[in-house]
C-alpha atoms as a PDB file:
ATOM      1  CA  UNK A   1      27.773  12.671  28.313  1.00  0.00           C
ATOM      2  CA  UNK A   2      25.470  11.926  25.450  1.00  0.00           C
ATOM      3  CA  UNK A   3      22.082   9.781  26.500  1.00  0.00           C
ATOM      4  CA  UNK A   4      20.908   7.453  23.815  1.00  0.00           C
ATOM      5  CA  UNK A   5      17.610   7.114  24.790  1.00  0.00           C
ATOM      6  CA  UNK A   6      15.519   4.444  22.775  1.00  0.00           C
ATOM      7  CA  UNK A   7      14.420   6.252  19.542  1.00  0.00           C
ATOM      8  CA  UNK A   8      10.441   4.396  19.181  1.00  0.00           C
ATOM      9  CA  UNK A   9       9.102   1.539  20.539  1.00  0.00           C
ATOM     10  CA  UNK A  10      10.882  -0.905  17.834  1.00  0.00           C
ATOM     11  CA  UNK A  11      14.640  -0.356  18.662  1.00  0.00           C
ATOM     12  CA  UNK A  12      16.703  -0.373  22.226  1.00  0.00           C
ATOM     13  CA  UNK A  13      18.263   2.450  24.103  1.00  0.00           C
ATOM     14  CA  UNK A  14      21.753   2.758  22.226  1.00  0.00           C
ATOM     15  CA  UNK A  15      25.214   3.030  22.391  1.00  0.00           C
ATOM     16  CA  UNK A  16      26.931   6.342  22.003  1.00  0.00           C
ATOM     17  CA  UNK A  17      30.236   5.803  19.751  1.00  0.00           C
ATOM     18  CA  UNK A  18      32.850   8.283  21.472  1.00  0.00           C
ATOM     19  CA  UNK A  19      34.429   9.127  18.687  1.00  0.00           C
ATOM     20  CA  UNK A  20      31.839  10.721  16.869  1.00  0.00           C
ATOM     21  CA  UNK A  21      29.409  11.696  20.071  1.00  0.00           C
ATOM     22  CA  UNK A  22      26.656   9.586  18.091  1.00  0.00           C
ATOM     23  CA  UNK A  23      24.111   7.062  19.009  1.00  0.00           C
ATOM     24  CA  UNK A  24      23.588   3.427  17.424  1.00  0.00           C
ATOM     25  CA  UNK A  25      20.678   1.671  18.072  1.00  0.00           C
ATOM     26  CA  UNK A  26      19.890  -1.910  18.001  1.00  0.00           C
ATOM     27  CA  UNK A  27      16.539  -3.484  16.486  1.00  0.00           C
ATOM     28  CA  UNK A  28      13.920  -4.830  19.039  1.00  0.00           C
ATOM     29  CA  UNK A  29      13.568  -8.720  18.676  1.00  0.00           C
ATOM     30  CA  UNK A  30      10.867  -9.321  16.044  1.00  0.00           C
ATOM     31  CA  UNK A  31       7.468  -9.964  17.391  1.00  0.00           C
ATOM     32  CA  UNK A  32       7.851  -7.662  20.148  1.00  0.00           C
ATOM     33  CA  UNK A  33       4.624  -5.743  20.948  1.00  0.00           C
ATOM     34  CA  UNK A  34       4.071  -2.431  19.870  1.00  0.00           C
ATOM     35  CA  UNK A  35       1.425  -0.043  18.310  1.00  0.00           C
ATOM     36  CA  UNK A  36       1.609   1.702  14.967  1.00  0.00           C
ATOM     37  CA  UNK A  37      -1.293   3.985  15.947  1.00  0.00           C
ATOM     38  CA  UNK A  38      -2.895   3.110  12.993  1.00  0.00           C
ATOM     39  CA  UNK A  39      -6.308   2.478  14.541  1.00  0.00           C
ATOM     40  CA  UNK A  40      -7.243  -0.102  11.081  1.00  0.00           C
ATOM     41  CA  UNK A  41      -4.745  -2.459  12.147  1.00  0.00           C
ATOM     42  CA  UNK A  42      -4.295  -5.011  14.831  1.00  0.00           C
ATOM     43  CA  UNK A  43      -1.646  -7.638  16.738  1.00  0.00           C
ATOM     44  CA  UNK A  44       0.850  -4.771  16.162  1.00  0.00           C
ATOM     45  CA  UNK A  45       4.363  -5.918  15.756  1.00  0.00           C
ATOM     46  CA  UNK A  46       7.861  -5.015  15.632  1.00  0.00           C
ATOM     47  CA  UNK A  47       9.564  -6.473  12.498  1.00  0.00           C
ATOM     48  CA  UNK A  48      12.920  -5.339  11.421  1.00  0.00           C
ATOM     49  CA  UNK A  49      12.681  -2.332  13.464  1.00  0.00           C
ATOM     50  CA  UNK A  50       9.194  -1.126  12.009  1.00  0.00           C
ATOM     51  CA  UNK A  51       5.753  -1.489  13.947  1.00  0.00           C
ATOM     52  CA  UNK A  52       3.290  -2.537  11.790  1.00  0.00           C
ATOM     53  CA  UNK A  53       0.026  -4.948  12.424  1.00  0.00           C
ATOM     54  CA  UNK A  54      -2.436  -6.831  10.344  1.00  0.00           C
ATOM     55  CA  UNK A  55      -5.770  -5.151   9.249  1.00  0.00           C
ATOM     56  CA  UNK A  56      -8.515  -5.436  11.382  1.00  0.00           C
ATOM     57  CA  UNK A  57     -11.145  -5.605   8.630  1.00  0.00           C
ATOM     58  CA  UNK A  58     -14.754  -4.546   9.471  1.00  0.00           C
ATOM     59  CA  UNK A  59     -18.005  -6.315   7.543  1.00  0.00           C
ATOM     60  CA  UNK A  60     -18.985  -3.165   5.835  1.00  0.00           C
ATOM     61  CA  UNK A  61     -16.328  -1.968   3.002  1.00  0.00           C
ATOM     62  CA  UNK A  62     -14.656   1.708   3.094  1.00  0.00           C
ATOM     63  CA  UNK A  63     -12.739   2.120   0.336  1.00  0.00           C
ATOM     64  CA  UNK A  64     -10.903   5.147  -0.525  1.00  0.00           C
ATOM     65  CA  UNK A  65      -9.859   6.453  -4.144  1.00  0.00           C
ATOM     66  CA  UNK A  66      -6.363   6.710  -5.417  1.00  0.00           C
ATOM     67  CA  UNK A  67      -7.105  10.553  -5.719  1.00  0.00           C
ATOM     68  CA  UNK A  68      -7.426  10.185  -1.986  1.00  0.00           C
ATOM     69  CA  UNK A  69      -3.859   8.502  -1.372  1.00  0.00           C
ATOM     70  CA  UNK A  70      -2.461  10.581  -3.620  1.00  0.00           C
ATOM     71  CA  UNK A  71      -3.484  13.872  -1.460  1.00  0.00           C
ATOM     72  CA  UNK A  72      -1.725  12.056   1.383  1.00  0.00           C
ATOM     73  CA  UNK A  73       1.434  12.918  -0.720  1.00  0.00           C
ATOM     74  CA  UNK A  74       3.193  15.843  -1.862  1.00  0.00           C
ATOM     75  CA  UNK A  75       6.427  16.394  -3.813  1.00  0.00           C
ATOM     76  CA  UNK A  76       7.137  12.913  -3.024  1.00  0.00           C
ATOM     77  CA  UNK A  77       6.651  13.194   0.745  1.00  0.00           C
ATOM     78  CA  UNK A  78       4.185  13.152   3.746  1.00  0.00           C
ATOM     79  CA  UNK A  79       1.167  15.283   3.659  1.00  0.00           C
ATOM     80  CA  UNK A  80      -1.547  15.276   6.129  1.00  0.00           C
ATOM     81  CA  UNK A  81      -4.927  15.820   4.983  1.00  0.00           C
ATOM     82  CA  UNK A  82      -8.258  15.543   6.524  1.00  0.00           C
ATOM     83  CA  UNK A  83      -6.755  14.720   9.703  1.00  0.00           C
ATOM     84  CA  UNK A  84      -5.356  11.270   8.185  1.00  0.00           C
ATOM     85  CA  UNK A  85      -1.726  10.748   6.985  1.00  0.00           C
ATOM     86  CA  UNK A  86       0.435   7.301   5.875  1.00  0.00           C
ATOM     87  CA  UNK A  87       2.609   5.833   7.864  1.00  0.00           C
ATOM     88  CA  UNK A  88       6.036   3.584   7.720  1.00  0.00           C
ATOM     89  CA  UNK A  89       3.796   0.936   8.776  1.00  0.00           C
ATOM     90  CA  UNK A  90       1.619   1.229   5.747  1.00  0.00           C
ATOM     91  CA  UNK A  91       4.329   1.076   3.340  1.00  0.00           C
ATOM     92  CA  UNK A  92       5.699  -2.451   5.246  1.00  0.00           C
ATOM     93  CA  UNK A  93       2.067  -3.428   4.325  1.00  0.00           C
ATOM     94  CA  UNK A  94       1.954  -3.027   1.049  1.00  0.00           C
ATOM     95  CA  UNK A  95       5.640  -4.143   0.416  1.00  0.00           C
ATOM     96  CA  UNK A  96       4.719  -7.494   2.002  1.00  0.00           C
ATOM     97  CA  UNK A  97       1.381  -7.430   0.306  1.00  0.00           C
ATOM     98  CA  UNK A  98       2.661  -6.861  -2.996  1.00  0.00           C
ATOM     99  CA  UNK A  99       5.186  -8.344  -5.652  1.00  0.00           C
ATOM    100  CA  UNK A 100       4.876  -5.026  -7.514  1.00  0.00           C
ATOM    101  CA  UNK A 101       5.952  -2.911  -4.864  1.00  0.00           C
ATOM    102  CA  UNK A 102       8.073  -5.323  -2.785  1.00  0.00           C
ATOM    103  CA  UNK A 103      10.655  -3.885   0.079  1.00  0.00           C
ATOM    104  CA  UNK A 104       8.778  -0.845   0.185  1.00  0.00           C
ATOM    105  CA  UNK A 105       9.032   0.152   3.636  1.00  0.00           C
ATOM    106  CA  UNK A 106       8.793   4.236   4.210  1.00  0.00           C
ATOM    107  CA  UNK A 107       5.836   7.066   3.224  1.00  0.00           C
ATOM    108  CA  UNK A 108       8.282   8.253   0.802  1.00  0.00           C
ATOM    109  CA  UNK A 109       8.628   5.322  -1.150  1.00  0.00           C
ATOM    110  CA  UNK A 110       4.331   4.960  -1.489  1.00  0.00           C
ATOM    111  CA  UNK A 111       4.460   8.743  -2.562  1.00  0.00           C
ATOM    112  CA  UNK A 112       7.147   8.429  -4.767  1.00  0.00           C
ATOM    113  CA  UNK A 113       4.716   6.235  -6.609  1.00  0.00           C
ATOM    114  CA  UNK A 114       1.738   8.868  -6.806  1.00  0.00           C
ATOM    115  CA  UNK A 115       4.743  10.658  -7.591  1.00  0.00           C
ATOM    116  CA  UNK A 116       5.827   8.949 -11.290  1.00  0.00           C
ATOM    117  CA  UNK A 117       2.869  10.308 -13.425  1.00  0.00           C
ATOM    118  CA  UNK A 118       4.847  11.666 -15.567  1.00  0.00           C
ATOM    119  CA  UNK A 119       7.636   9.542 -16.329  1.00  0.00           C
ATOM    120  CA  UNK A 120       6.044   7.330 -19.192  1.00  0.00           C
ATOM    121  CA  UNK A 121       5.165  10.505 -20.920  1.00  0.00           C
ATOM    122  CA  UNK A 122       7.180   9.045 -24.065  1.00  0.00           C
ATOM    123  CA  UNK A 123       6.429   5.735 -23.719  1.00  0.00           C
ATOM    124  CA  UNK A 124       3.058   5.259 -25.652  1.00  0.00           C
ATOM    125  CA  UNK A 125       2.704   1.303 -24.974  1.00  0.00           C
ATOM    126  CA  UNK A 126       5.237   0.163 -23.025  1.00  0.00           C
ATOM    127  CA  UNK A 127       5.464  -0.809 -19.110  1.00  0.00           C
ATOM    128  CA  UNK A 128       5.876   3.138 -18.407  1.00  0.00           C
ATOM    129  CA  UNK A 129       3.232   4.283 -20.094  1.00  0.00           C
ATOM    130  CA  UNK A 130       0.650   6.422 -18.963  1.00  0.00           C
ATOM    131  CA  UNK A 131      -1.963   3.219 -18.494  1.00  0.00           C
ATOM    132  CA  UNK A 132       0.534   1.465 -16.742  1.00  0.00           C
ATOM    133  CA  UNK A 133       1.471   4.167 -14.404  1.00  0.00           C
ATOM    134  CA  UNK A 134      -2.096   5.083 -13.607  1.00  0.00           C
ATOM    135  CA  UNK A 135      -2.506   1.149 -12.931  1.00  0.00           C
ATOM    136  CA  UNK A 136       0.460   1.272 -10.514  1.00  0.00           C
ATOM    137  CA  UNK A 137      -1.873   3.794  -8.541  1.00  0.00           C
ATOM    138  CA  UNK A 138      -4.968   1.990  -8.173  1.00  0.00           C
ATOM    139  CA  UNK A 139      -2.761  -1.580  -6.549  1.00  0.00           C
ATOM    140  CA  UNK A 140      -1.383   1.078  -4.504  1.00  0.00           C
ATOM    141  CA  UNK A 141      -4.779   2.594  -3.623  1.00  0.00           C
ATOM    142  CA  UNK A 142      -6.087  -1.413  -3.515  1.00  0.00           C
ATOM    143  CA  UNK A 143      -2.868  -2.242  -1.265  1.00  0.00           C
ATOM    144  CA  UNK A 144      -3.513   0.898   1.353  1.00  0.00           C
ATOM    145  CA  UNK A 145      -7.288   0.271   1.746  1.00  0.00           C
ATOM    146  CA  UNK A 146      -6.934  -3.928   2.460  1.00  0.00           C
ATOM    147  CA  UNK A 147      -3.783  -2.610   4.801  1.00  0.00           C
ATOM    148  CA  UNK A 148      -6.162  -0.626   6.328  1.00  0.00           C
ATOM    149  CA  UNK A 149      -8.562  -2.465   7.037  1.00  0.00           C
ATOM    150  CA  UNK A 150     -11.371  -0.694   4.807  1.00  0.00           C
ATOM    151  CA  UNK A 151     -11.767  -3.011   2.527  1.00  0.00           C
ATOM    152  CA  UNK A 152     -11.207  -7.308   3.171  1.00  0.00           C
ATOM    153  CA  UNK A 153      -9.501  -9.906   1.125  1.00  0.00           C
ATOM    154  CA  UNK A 154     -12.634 -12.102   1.446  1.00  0.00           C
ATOM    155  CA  UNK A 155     -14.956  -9.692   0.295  1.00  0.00           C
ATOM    156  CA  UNK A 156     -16.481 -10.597  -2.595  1.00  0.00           C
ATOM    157  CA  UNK A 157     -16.131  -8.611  -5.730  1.00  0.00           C
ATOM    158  CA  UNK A 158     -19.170  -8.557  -9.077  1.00  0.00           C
ATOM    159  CA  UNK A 159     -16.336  -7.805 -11.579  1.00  0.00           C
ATOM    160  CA  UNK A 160     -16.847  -5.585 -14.527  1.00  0.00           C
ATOM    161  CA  UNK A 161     -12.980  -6.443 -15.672  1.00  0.00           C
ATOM    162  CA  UNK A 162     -12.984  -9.915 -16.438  1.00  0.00           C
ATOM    163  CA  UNK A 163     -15.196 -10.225 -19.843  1.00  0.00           C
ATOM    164  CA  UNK A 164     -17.393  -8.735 -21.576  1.00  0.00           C
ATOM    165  CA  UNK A 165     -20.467  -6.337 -21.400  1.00  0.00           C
ATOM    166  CA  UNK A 166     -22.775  -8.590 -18.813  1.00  0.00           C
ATOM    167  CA  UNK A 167     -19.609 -11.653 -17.718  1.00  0.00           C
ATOM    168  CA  UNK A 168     -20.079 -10.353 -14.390  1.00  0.00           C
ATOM    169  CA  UNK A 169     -17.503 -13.179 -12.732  1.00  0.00           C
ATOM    170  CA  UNK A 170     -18.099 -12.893  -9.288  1.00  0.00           C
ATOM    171  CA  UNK A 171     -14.701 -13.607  -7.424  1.00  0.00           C
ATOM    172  CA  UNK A 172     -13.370 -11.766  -4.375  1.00  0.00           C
ATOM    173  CA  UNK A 173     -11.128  -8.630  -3.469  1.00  0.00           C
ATOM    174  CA  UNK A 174      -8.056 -10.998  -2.704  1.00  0.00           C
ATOM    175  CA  UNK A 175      -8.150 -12.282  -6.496  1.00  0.00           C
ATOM    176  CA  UNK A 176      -8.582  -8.926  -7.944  1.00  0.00           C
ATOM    177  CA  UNK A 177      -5.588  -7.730  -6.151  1.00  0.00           C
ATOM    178  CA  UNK A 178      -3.317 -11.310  -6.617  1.00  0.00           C
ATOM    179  CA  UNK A 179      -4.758 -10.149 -10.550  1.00  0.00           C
ATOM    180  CA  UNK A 180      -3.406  -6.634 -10.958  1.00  0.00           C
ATOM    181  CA  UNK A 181      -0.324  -7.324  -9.009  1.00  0.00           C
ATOM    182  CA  UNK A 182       0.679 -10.700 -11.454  1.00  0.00           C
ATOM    183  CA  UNK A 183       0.255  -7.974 -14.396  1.00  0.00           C
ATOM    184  CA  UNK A 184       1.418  -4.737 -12.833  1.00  0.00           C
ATOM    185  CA  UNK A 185       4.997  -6.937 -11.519  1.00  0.00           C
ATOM    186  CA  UNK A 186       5.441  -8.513 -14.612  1.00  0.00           C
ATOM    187  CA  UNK A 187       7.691  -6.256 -16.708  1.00  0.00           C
ATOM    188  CA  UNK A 188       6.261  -7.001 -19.764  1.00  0.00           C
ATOM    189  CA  UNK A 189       3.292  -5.459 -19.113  1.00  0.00           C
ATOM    190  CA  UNK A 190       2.249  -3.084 -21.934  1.00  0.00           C
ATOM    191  CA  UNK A 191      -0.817  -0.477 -22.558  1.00  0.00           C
ATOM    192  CA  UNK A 192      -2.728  -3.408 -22.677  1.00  0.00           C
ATOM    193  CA  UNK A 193      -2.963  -5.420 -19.953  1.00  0.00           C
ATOM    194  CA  UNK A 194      -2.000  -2.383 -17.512  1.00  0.00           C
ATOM    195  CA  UNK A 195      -5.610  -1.064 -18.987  1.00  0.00           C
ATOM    196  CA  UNK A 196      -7.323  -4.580 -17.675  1.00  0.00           C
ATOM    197  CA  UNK A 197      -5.422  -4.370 -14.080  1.00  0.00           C
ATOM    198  CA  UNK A 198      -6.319  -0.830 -13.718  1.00  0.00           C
ATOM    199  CA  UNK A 199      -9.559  -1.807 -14.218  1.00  0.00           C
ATOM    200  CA  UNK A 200      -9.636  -4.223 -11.279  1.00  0.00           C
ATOM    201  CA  UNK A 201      -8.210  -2.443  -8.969  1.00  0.00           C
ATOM    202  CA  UNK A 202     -10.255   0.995  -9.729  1.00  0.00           C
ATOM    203  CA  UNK A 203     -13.772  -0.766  -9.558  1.00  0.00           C
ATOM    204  CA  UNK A 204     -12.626  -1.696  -6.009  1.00  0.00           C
ATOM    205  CA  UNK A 205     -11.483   1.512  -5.178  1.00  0.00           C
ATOM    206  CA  UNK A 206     -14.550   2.898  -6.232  1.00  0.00           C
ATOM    207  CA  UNK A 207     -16.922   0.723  -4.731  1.00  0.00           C
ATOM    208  CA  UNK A 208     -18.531   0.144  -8.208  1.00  0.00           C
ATOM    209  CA  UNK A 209     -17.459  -3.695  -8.400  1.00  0.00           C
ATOM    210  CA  UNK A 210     -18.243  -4.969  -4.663  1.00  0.00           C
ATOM    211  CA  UNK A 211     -21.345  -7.054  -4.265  1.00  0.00           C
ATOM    212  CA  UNK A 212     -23.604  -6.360  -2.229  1.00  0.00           C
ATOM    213  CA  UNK A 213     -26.349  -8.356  -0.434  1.00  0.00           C
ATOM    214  CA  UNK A 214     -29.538  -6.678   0.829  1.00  0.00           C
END
Protein backbone atom coordinates (compact mmCIF):
# COMPACT_ATOMS: atom_id res chain seq x y z
CA UNK A 1 0.00 0.00 0.00
CA UNK A 2 1.30 3.43 -0.79
CA UNK A 3 0.82 6.18 2.27
CA UNK A 4 0.22 9.67 1.05
CA UNK A 5 1.22 11.41 3.86
CA UNK A 6 0.57 15.30 3.76
CA UNK A 7 3.53 16.76 1.75
CA UNK A 8 3.98 20.50 4.04
CA UNK A 9 1.85 22.18 6.14
CA UNK A 10 -0.24 23.87 3.10
CA UNK A 11 -1.81 20.74 1.42
CA UNK A 12 -3.83 17.50 2.96
CA UNK A 13 -2.77 13.94 3.27
CA UNK A 14 -3.62 12.58 -0.37
CA UNK A 15 -5.09 10.15 -2.37
CA UNK A 16 -3.04 7.45 -3.98
CA UNK A 17 -4.40 6.88 -7.73
CA UNK A 18 -4.08 2.93 -8.16
CA UNK A 19 -3.32 2.98 -11.39
CA UNK A 20 -0.24 4.73 -11.35
CA UNK A 21 0.80 3.99 -7.42
CA UNK A 22 0.92 7.97 -7.13
CA UNK A 23 -0.23 10.47 -4.66
CA UNK A 24 -2.55 13.67 -5.32
CA UNK A 25 -2.82 16.12 -2.90
CA UNK A 26 -5.40 18.63 -2.20
CA UNK A 27 -4.68 22.44 -1.23
CA UNK A 28 -5.30 23.45 2.49
CA UNK A 29 -8.26 26.01 2.71
CA UNK A 30 -6.72 29.49 2.34
CA UNK A 31 -6.03 31.26 5.52
CA UNK A 32 -5.09 28.25 7.29
CA UNK A 33 -2.20 28.80 9.75
CA UNK A 34 1.13 27.91 8.99
CA UNK A 35 4.82 29.12 9.20
CA UNK A 36 7.15 29.86 6.33
CA UNK A 37 10.14 29.91 8.70
CA UNK A 38 11.03 33.01 7.42
CA UNK A 39 11.68 34.68 10.78
CA UNK A 40 10.98 38.57 8.82
CA UNK A 41 7.52 37.71 8.31
CA UNK A 42 4.41 37.37 10.34
CA UNK A 43 0.42 36.10 10.41
CA UNK A 44 1.78 33.26 8.22
CA UNK A 45 -0.72 31.89 5.83
CA UNK A 46 -1.59 29.24 3.53
CA UNK A 47 -2.70 30.67 0.13
CA UNK A 48 -3.04 28.51 -2.86
CA UNK A 49 -1.02 25.89 -1.33
CA UNK A 50 2.06 28.23 -0.43
CA UNK A 51 2.83 29.55 3.23
CA UNK A 52 3.75 32.86 3.11
CA UNK A 53 3.11 35.91 5.79
CA UNK A 54 3.31 39.64 5.80
CA UNK A 55 6.61 41.42 6.85
CA UNK A 56 7.06 42.15 10.24
CA UNK A 57 8.96 45.41 9.69
CA UNK A 58 11.31 46.65 12.48
CA UNK A 59 11.94 50.73 13.09
CA UNK A 60 15.52 50.55 12.10
CA UNK A 61 16.07 49.75 8.16
CA UNK A 62 18.31 46.62 6.93
CA UNK A 63 18.54 46.68 3.56
CA UNK A 64 20.43 44.32 1.53
CA UNK A 65 22.07 44.91 -2.06
CA UNK A 66 21.00 43.25 -5.22
CA UNK A 67 24.63 41.77 -5.29
CA UNK A 68 23.40 40.14 -2.13
CA UNK A 69 20.13 38.47 -3.70
CA UNK A 70 21.84 37.67 -6.48
CA UNK A 71 24.44 35.33 -4.40
CA UNK A 72 21.27 33.67 -3.10
CA UNK A 73 21.10 32.34 -6.76
CA UNK A 74 23.03 30.24 -8.95
CA UNK A 75 22.52 28.95 -12.51
CA UNK A 76 19.06 29.99 -12.06
CA UNK A 77 18.43 28.09 -8.82
CA UNK A 78 18.70 28.04 -4.94
CA UNK A 79 21.93 28.82 -3.32
CA UNK A 80 22.49 29.20 0.28
CA UNK A 81 24.88 31.66 1.41
CA UNK A 82 25.78 33.08 4.68
CA UNK A 83 23.47 30.85 6.33
CA UNK A 84 20.37 32.70 4.53
CA UNK A 85 18.57 31.34 1.40
CA UNK A 86 15.00 32.47 -0.53
CA UNK A 87 12.17 30.82 -0.19
CA UNK A 88 8.72 29.97 -2.23
CA UNK A 89 7.27 32.27 0.17
CA UNK A 90 9.42 35.14 -0.90
CA UNK A 91 8.71 34.82 -4.44
CA UNK A 92 4.57 34.85 -3.52
CA UNK A 93 5.75 38.19 -1.95
CA UNK A 94 7.09 39.82 -4.49
CA UNK A 95 4.59 38.45 -7.16
CA UNK A 96 1.78 40.02 -5.09
CA UNK A 97 3.91 43.02 -4.39
CA UNK A 98 4.73 43.69 -7.82
CA UNK A 99 3.07 44.35 -11.34
CA UNK A 100 6.52 43.74 -12.87
CA UNK A 101 7.00 40.45 -11.60
CA UNK A 102 3.38 39.30 -11.08
CA UNK A 103 2.53 35.32 -10.51
CA UNK A 104 5.91 34.77 -9.51
CA UNK A 105 5.62 32.19 -7.02
CA UNK A 106 8.97 29.78 -6.73
CA UNK A 107 13.01 30.63 -5.91
CA UNK A 108 13.53 29.74 -9.40
CA UNK A 109 11.50 32.20 -10.93
CA UNK A 110 13.33 35.30 -8.54
CA UNK A 111 16.73 33.72 -9.75
CA UNK A 112 15.83 33.40 -13.10
CA UNK A 113 15.69 37.15 -12.90
CA UNK A 114 19.35 37.69 -11.43
CA UNK A 115 19.64 35.23 -14.02
CA UNK A 116 18.78 37.50 -17.47
CA UNK A 117 21.93 39.78 -17.44
CA UNK A 118 22.74 38.95 -20.44
CA UNK A 119 19.87 38.77 -22.59
CA UNK A 120 19.62 42.55 -23.70
CA UNK A 121 23.17 42.30 -24.76
CA UNK A 122 21.91 43.54 -28.36
CA UNK A 123 19.42 45.65 -27.38
CA UNK A 124 21.18 49.10 -26.81
CA UNK A 125 17.86 51.13 -25.76
CA UNK A 126 15.15 49.10 -25.69
CA UNK A 127 13.10 47.36 -22.67
CA UNK A 128 15.98 44.54 -22.67
CA UNK A 129 18.68 46.50 -22.46
CA UNK A 130 21.35 46.34 -20.15
CA UNK A 131 19.79 49.50 -17.95
CA UNK A 132 16.64 47.94 -17.96
CA UNK A 133 17.77 44.58 -16.90
CA UNK A 134 19.99 45.90 -14.16
CA UNK A 135 16.72 47.96 -13.08
CA UNK A 136 14.72 44.70 -13.00
CA UNK A 137 17.35 43.71 -10.21
CA UNK A 138 17.21 46.46 -7.89
CA UNK A 139 12.72 46.15 -7.69
CA UNK A 140 13.69 42.70 -7.13
CA UNK A 141 16.30 43.53 -4.47
CA UNK A 142 13.56 46.51 -3.28
CA UNK A 143 10.69 43.70 -3.42
CA UNK A 144 12.85 40.96 -1.20
CA UNK A 145 14.01 43.48 1.47
CA UNK A 146 10.14 45.18 2.13
CA UNK A 147 9.07 41.18 1.95
CA UNK A 148 11.40 40.77 4.45
CA UNK A 149 10.81 42.91 6.62
CA UNK A 150 14.26 44.93 6.45
CA UNK A 151 13.18 47.70 5.07
CA UNK A 152 9.15 49.36 5.56
CA UNK A 153 6.78 50.82 3.10
CA UNK A 154 6.34 53.84 5.43
CA UNK A 155 9.78 54.61 5.77
CA UNK A 156 10.59 57.64 4.49
CA UNK A 157 12.98 58.03 1.66
CA UNK A 158 15.44 61.75 0.88
CA UNK A 159 15.44 60.91 -2.88
CA UNK A 160 18.38 61.61 -5.05
CA UNK A 161 16.17 60.26 -8.26
CA UNK A 162 13.51 62.59 -8.60
CA UNK A 163 15.28 66.01 -9.90
CA UNK A 164 18.07 67.53 -10.03
CA UNK A 165 21.47 68.06 -8.19
CA UNK A 166 19.94 69.35 -4.57
CA UNK A 167 15.57 68.44 -5.42
CA UNK A 168 15.91 66.21 -2.61
CA UNK A 169 11.86 65.23 -2.67
CA UNK A 170 11.39 63.58 0.39
CA UNK A 171 8.64 60.80 -0.17
CA UNK A 172 8.66 57.29 1.27
CA UNK A 173 9.94 53.65 0.38
CA UNK A 174 6.29 52.59 -0.72
CA UNK A 175 6.37 55.42 -3.55
CA UNK A 176 9.78 54.64 -4.68
CA UNK A 177 8.84 51.11 -5.19
CA UNK A 178 4.92 51.89 -6.68
CA UNK A 179 7.71 54.31 -8.98
CA UNK A 180 10.10 51.74 -10.39
CA UNK A 181 7.50 49.11 -10.69
CA UNK A 182 4.93 51.66 -12.98
CA UNK A 183 8.25 52.03 -15.24
CA UNK A 184 9.94 48.66 -14.96
CA UNK A 185 6.03 46.89 -15.95
CA UNK A 186 5.40 49.16 -18.54
CA UNK A 187 6.82 47.64 -21.74
CA UNK A 188 7.76 50.62 -23.21
CA UNK A 189 10.27 51.29 -21.00
CA UNK A 190 13.55 52.18 -22.76
CA UNK A 191 17.35 53.03 -21.57
CA UNK A 192 15.86 55.91 -20.27
CA UNK A 193 13.51 55.69 -17.83
CA UNK A 194 14.87 52.08 -16.73
CA UNK A 195 18.10 54.44 -15.78
CA UNK A 196 15.61 56.74 -13.44
CA UNK A 197 13.85 53.47 -11.78
CA UNK A 198 17.11 51.89 -11.22
CA UNK A 199 17.98 54.75 -9.55
CA UNK A 200 15.16 54.53 -7.01
CA UNK A 201 15.29 51.39 -6.20
CA UNK A 202 19.34 51.20 -5.80
CA UNK A 203 19.49 54.31 -3.38
CA UNK A 204 17.15 52.16 -1.22
CA UNK A 205 19.03 49.22 -1.51
CA UNK A 206 21.95 50.97 -0.56
CA UNK A 207 20.83 52.85 2.23
CA UNK A 208 22.12 56.08 0.52
CA UNK A 209 18.47 57.62 0.00
CA UNK A 210 16.70 56.79 3.52
CA UNK A 211 16.33 59.68 5.89
CA UNK A 212 17.38 59.62 8.82
CA UNK A 213 16.51 61.48 12.07
CA UNK A 214 19.05 61.89 14.89
Amino acid sequence: PVVCAAPDQCHVAGVCQPASGTCTYANKADGTTCDDGNSGTTNDVCTGGICAGSAACGTQPKPKSSGYYKKLCKDGHSNSHGGDALTDADAVCVGDLTSTFAGISTVDDICAVYDHDSRGAHDTNGPNCKDCTKADNELMALALNVCRGLVCLSQEVDSSCSGGPGDHTLTTVGASLATTDEILANPARNKTTCKDAGCLAKEVNNGKGLHHTS
